[in-house]
Each structure stands twice: as structure tokens, then as C-alpha cells.
Protein backbone atom coordinates (compact mmCIF):
# COMPACT_ATOMS: atom_id res chain seq x y z
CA UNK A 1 6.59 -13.50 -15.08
CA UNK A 2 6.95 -11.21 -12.59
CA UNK A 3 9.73 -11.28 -9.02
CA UNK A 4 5.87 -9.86 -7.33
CA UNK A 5 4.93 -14.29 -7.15
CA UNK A 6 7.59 -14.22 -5.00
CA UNK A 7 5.11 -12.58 -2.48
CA UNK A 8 2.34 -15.55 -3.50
CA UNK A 9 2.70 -17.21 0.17
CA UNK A 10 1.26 -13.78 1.49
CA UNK A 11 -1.69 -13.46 -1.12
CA UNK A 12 -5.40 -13.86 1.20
CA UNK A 13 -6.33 -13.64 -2.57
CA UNK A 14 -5.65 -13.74 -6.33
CA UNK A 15 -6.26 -9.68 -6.41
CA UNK A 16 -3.38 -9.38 -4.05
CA UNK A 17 -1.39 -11.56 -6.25
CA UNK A 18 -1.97 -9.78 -8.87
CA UNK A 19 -1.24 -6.59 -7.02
CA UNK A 20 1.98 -7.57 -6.17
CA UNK A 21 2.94 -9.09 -9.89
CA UNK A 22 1.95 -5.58 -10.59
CA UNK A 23 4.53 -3.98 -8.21
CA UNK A 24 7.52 -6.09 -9.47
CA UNK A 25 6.44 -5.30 -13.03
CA UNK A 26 6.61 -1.98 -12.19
CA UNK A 27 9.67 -2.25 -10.72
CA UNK A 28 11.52 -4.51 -13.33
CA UNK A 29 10.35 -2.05 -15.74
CA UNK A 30 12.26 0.60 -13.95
CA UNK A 31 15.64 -1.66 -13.80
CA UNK A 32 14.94 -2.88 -17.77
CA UNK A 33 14.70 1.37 -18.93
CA UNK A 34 17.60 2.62 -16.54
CA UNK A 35 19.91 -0.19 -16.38
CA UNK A 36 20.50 1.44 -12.53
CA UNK A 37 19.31 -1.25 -9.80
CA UNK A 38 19.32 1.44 -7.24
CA UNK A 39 16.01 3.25 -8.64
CA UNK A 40 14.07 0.07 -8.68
CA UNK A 41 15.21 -0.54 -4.39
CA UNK A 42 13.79 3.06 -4.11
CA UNK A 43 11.01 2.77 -5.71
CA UNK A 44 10.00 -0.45 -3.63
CA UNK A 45 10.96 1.50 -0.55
CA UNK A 46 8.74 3.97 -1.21
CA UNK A 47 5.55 1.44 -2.22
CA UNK A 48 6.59 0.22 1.20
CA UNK A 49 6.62 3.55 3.24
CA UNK A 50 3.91 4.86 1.39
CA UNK A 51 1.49 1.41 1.93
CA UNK A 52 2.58 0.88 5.14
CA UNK A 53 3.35 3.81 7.28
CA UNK A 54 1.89 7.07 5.39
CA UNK A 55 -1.53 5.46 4.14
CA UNK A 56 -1.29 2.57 6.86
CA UNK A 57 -2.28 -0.38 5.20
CA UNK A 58 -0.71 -2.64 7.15
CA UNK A 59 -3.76 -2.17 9.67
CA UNK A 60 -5.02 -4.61 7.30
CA UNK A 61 -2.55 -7.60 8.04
CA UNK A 62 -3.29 -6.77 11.85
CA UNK A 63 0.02 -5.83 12.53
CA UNK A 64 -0.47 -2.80 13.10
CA UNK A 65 0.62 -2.79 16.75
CA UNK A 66 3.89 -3.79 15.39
CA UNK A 67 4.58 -1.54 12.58
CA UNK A 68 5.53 2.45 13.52
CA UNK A 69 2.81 4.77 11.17
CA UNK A 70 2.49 8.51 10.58
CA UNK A 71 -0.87 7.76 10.75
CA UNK A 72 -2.91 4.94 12.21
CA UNK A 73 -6.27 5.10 10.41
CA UNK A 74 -9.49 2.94 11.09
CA UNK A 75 -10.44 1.34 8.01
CA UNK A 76 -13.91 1.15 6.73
CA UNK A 77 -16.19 0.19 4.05
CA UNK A 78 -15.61 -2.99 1.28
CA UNK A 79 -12.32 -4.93 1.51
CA UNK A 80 -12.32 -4.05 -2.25
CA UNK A 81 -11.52 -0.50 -1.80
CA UNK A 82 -9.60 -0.44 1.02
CA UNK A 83 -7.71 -3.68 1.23
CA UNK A 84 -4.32 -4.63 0.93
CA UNK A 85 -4.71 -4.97 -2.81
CA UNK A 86 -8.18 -2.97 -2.98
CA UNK A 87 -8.85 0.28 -5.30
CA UNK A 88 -6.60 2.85 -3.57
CA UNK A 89 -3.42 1.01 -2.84
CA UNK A 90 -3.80 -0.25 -6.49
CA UNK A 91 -4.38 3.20 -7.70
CA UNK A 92 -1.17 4.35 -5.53
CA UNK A 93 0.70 1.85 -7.41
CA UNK A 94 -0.43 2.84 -10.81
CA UNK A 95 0.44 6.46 -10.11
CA UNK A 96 4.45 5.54 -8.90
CA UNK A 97 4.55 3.63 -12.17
CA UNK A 98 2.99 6.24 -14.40
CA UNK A 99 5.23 8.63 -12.56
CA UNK A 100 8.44 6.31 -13.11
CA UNK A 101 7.77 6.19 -16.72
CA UNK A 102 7.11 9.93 -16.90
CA UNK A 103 10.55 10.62 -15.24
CA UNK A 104 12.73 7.93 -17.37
CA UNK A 105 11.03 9.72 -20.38
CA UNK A 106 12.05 13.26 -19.27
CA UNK A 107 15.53 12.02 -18.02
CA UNK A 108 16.69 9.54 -21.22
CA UNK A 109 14.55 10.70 -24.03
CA UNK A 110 12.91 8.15 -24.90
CA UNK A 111 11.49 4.79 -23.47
CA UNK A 112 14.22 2.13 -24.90
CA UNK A 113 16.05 -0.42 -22.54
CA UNK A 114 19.53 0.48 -21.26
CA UNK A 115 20.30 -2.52 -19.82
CA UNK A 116 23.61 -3.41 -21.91
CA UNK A 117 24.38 -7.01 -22.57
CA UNK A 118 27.21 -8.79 -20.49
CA UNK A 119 30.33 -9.77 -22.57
């Protein structure tokens, strides 16, 4: 199971549960194939920056007022789409982990763990 349940008292729904299991697969993933916790922390910074201050997202959790933004969109159209856990922050998310794997591929080799056991 995924550290993303750790979010589950922030979930409005099980798609943003899911989204965030997502997230923390993604980023496990990156700790289990470079055995280097700083690339997962920047990867999660960037899912944060990105979400929240490039593409704004947080307008969603109306704290927007709160939260400093390169850009401070008005959202429209189906909660599906544009939602905290909706088709383009999902899509974002897919693309960082796709783009993860593609760079521990080009940097190692191969896809194996590196996480060495503890003796």
C-alpha cells in the first residue's frame, strides 16, 4: 500500500484517494530504483509547485487567497477534468512518473532496485 493514504483525511472523494496513492507510488518507485531519498523529496516538491502554484489547483480547496501562484486561473467546466484529482492533474502526474522512469532508465541502465539491504 501506498504512503499517498496518508493523505485519506483530505480525500472529498475516492478519485482523489486514488490520486494521491498514485503520487506516493510514484514516488516510492523513485526511492525503490535509486536507493537516493533525495529524488523522491524533489519529485514531491515539484507535484506540489507544479499542482499548486504553476497550474493552480489549489483554487480548488478554496485556499487560494492563501497560497502565492504564478498564475491564479478561474476554473471551469466538470469537477472531473479539472479537479483536484480530475483528468489533467492526473495526467500531470502520469507524465512526472513516466518521465522519472525514463530518466532512472537513461541514468542506471536498467530498471532494477538499488536499494541495498541493511546488515
Amino acid at each position: 500500500m501506498s504512503i499517498g493514504v496518508l493523505h485519506f483525511s483530505q480525500a472529498a472523494s475516492l478519485y482523489a484517494l486514488a490520486f494521491w496513492i498514485l503520487a506516493g507510488l510514484i514516488l516510492g518507485l523513485a526511492y525503490l530504483y535509486t536507493d537516493e531519498l533525495a529524488v523522491p523529496i524533489g519529485l514531491h516538491f515539484a507535484i506540489d509547485v507544479s499542482v499548486n502554484n504553476i497550474f493552480g489547483l489549489a483554487n480548488v480547496r478554496n485556499v487560494a487567497e492563501d497560497i502565492p501562484m504564478l498564475i491564479r486561473p478561474e476554473f471551469t467546466g466538470p469537477n472531473t477534468l479539472v479537479g483536484l484529482s480530475g483528468v489533467v492533474n492526473t495526467a500531470w502526474l502520469v507524465i512526472i512518473g513516466m518521465l522519472t522512469i525514463g530518466i532512472i532508465r537513461w541514468q542506471y541502465g536498467s530498471l532494477t532496485p538499488r536499494l541495498e539491504p541493511y546488515t
